[in-house]
PDB file of N, CA and C in Angstrom:
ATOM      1  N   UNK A   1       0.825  -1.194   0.000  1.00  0.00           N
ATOM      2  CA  UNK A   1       0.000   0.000   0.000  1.00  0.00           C
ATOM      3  C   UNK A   1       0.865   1.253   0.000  1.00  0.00           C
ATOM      4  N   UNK A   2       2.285   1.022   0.720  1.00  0.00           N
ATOM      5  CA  UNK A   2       2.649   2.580   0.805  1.00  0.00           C
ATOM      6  C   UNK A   2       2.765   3.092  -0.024  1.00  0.00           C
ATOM      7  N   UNK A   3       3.693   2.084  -1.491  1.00  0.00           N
ATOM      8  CA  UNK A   3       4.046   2.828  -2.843  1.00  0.00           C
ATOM      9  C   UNK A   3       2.927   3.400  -3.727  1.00  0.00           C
ATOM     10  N   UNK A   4       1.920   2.728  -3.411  1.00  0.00           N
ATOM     11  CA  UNK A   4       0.742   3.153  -4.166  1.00  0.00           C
ATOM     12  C   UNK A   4      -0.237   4.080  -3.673  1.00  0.00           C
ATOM     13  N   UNK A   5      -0.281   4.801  -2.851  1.00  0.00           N
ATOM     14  CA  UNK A   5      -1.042   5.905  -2.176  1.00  0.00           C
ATOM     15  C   UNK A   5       0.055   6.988  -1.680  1.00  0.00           C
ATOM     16  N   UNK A   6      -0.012   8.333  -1.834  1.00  0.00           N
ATOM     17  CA  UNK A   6       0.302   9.245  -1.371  1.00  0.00           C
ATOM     18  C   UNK A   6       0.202  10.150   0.058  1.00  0.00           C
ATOM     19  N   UNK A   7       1.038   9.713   0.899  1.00  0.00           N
ATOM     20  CA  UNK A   7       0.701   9.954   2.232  1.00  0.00           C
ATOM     21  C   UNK A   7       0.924  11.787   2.986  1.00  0.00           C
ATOM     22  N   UNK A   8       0.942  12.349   1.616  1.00  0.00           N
ATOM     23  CA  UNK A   8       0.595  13.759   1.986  1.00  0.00           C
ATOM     24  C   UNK A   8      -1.104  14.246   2.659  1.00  0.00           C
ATOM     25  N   UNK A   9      -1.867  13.524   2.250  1.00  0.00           N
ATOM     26  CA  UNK A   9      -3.253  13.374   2.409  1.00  0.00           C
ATOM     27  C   UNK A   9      -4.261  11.964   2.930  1.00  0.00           C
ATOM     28  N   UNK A  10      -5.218  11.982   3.538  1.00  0.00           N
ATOM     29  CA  UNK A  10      -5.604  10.896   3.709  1.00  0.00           C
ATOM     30  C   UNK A  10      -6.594  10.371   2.219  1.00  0.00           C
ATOM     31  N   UNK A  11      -6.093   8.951   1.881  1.00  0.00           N
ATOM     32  CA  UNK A  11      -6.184   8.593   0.414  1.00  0.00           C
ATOM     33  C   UNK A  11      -6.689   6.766   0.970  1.00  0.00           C
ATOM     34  N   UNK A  12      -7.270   6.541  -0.077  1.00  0.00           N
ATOM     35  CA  UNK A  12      -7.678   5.218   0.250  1.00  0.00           C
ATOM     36  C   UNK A  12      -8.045   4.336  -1.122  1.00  0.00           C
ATOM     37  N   UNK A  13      -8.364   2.950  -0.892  1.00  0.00           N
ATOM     38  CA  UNK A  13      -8.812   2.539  -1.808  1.00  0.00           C
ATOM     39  C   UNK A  13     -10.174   1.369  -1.121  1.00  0.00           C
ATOM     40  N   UNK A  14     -11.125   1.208  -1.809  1.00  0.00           N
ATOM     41  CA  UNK A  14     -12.101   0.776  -1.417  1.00  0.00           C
ATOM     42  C   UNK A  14     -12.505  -0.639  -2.005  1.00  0.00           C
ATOM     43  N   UNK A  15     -12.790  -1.817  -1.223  1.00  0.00           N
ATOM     44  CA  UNK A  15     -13.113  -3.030  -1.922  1.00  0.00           C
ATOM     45  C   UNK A  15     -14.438  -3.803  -0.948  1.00  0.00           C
ATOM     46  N   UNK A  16     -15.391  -3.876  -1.472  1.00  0.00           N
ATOM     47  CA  UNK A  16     -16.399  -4.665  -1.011  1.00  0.00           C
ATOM     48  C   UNK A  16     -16.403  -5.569   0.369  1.00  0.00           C
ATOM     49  N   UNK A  17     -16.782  -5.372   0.958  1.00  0.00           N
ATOM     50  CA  UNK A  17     -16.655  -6.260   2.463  1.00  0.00           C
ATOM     51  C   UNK A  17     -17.873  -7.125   2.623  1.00  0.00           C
ATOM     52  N   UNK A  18     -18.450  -6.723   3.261  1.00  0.00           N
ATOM     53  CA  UNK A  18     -19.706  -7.499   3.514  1.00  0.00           C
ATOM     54  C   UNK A  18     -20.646  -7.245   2.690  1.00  0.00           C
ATOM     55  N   UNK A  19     -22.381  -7.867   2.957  1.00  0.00           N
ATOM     56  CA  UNK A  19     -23.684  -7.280   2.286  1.00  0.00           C
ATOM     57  C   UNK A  19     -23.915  -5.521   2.411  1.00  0.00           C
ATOM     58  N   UNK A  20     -23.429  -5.089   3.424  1.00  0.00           N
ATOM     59  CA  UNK A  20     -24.007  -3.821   4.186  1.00  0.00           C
ATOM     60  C   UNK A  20     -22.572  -2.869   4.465  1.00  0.00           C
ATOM     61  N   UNK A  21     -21.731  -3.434   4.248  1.00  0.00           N
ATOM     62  CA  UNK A  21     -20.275  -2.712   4.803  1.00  0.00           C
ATOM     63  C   UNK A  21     -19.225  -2.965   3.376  1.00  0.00           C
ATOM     64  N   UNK A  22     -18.185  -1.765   3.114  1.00  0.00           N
ATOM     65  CA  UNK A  22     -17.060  -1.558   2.291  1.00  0.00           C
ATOM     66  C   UNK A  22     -15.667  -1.544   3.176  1.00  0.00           C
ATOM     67  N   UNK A  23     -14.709  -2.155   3.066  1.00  0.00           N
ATOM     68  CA  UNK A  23     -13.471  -1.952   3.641  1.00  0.00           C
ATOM     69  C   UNK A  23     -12.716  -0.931   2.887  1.00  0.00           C
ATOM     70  N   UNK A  24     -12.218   0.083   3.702  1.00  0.00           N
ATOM     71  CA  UNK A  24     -11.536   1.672   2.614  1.00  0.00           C
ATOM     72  C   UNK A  24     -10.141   0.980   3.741  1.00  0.00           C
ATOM     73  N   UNK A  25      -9.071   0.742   2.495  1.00  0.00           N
ATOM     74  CA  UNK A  25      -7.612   0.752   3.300  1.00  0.00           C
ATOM     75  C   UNK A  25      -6.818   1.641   2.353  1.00  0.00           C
ATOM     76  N   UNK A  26      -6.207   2.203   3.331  1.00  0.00           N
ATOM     77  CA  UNK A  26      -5.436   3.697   2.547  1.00  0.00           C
ATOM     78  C   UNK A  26      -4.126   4.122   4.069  1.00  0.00           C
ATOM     79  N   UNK A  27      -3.517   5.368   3.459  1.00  0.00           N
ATOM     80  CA  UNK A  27      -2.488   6.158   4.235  1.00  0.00           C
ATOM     81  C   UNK A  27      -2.911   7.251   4.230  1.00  0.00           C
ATOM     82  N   UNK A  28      -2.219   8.070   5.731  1.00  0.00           N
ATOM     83  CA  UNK A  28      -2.660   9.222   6.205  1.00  0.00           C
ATOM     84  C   UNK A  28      -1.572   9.779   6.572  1.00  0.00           C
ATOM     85  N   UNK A  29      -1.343  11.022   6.968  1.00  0.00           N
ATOM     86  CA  UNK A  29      -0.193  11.681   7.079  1.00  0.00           C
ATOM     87  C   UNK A  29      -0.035  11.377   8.793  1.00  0.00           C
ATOM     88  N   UNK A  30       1.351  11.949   8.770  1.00  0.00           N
ATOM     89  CA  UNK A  30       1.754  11.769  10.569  1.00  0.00           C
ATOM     90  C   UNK A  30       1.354  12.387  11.116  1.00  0.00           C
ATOM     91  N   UNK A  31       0.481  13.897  10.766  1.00  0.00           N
ATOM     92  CA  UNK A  31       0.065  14.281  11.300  1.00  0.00           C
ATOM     93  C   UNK A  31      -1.925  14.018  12.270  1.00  0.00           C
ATOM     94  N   UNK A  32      -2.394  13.105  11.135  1.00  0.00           N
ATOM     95  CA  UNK A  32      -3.541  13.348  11.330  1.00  0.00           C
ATOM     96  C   UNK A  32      -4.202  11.642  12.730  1.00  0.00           C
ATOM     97  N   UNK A  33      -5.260  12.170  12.892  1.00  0.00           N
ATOM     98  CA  UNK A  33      -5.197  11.207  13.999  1.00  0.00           C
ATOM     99  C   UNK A  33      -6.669  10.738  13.455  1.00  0.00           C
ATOM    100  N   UNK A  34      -7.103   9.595  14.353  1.00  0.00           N
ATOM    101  CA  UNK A  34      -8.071   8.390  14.432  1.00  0.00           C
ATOM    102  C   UNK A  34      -9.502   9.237  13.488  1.00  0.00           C
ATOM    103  N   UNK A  35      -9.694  10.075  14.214  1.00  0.00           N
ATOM    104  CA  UNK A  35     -10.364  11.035  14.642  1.00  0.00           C
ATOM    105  C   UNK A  35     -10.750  12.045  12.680  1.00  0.00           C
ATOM    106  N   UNK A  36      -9.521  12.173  12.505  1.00  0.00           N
ATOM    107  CA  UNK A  36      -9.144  13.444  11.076  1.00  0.00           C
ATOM    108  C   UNK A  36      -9.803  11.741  10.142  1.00  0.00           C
ATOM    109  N   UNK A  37      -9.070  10.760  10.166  1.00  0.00           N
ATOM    110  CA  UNK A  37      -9.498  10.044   9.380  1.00  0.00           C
ATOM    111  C   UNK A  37     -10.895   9.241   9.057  1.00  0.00           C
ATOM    112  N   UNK A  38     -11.230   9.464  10.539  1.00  0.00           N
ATOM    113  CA  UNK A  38     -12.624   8.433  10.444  1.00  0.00           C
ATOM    114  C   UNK A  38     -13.687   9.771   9.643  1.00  0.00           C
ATOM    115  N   UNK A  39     -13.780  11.180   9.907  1.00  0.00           N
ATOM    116  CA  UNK A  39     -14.545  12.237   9.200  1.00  0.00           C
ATOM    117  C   UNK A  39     -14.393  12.115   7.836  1.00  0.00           C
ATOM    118  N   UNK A  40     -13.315  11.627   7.142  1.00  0.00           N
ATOM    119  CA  UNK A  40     -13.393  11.624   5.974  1.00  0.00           C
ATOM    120  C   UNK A  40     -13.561   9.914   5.396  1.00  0.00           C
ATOM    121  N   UNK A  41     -13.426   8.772   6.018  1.00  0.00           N
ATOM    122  CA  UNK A  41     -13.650   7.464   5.569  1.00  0.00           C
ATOM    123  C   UNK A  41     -15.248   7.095   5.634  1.00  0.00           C
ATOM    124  N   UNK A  42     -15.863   7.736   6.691  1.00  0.00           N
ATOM    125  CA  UNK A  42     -16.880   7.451   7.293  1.00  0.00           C
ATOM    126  C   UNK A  42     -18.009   7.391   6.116  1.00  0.00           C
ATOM    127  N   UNK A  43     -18.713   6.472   5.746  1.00  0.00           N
ATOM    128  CA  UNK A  43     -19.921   6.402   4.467  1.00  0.00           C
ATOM    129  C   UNK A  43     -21.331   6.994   4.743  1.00  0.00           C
ATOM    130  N   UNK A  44     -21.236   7.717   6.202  1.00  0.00           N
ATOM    131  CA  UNK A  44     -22.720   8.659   6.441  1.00  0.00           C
ATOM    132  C   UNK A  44     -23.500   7.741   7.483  1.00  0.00           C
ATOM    133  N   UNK A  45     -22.682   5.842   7.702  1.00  0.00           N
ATOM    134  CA  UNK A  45     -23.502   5.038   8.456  1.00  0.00           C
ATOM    135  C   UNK A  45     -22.566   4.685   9.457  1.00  0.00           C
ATOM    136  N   UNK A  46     -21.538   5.143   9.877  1.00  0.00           N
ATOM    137  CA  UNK A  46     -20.845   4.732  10.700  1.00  0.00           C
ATOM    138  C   UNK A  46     -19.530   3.577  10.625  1.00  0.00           C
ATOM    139  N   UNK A  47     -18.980   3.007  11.138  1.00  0.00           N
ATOM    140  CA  UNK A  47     -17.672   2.332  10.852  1.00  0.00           C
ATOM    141  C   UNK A  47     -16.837   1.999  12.180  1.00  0.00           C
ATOM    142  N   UNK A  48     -15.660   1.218  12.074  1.00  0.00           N
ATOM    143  CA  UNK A  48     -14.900   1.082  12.861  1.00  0.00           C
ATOM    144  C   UNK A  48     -13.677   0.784  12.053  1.00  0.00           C
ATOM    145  N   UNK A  49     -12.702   1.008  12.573  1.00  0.00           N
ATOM    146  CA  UNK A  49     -11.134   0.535  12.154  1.00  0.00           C
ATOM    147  C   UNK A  49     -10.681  -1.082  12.819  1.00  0.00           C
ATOM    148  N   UNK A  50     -10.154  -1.312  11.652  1.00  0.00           N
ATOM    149  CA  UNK A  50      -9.596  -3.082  11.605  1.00  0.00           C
ATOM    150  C   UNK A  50      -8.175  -2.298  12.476  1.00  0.00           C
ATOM    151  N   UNK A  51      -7.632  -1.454  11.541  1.00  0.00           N
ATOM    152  CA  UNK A  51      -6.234  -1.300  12.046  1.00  0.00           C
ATOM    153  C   UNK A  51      -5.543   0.186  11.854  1.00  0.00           C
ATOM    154  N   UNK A  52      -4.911   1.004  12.874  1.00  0.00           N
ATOM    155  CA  UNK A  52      -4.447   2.188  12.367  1.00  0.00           C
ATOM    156  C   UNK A  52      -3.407   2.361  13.074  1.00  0.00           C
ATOM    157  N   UNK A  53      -2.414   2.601  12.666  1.00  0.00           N
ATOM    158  CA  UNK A  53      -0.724   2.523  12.756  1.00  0.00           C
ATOM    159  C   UNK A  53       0.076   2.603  11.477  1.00  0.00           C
ATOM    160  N   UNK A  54       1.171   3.489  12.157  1.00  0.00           N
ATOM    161  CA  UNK A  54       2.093   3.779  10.775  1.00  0.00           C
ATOM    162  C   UNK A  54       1.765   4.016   9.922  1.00  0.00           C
ATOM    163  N   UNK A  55       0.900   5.215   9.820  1.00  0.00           N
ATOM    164  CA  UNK A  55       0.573   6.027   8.909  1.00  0.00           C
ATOM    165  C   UNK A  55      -0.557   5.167   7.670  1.00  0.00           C
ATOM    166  N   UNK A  56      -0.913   3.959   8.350  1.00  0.00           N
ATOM    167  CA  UNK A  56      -1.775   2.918   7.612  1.00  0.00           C
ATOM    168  C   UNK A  56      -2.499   2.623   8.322  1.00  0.00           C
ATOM    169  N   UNK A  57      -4.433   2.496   7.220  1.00  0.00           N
ATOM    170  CA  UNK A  57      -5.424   2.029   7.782  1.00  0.00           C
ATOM    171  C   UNK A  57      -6.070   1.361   7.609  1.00  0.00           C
ATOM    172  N   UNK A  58      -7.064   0.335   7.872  1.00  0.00           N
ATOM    173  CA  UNK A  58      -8.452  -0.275   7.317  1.00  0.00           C
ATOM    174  C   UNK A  58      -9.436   0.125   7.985  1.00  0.00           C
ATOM    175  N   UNK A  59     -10.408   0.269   7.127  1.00  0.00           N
ATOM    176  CA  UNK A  59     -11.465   0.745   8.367  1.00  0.00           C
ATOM    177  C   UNK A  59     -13.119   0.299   7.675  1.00  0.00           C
ATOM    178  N   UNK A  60     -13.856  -0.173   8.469  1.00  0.00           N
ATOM    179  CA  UNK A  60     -14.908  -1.053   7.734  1.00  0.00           C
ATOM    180  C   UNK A  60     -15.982   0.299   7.596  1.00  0.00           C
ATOM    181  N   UNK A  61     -16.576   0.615   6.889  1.00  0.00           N
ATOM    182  CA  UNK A  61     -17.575   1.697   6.959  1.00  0.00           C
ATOM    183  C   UNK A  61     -18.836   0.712   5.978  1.00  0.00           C
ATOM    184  N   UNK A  62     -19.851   1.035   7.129  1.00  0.00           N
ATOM    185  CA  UNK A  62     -21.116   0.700   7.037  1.00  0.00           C
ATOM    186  C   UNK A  62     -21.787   1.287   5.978  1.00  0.00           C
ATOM    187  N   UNK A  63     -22.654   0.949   5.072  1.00  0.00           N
ATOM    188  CA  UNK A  63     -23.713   1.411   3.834  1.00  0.00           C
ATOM    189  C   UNK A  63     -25.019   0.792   3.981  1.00  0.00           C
ATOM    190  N   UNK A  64     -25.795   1.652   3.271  1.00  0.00           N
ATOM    191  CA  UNK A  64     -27.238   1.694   3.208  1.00  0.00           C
ATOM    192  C   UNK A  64     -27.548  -0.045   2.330  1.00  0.00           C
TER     193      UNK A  64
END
């Protein structure tokens, strides 16, 4: 993932998870926290993170 996403910004890529949920795994800068990333991953239904460390994330976000 690192070579392929740009970690000036929080950036992601998105692949099908469940019936009701998308997994977005992407990089975020050192600066930004749990918090900066979940406002912008978040699909309007809520979510949780598989994993966030080293500037790398997964995070399951819920859909209609």
């Amino acid at each position: 993932m690192s070579e392929s996403l740009d970690k000036s910004e929080i950036r992601w890529v998105e692949k099908q998870h469940l019936h009701n949920t998308v997994l977005r795994a992407g990089q975020y800068p050192d600066n930004a926290t749990p918090l900066d990333v979940y406002s912008v991953v978040n699909a309007g239904y809520g979510g949780y993170f598989l994993s966030f460390k080293n500037g790398e994330f997964e995070f399951v976000a819920f859909t209609d």
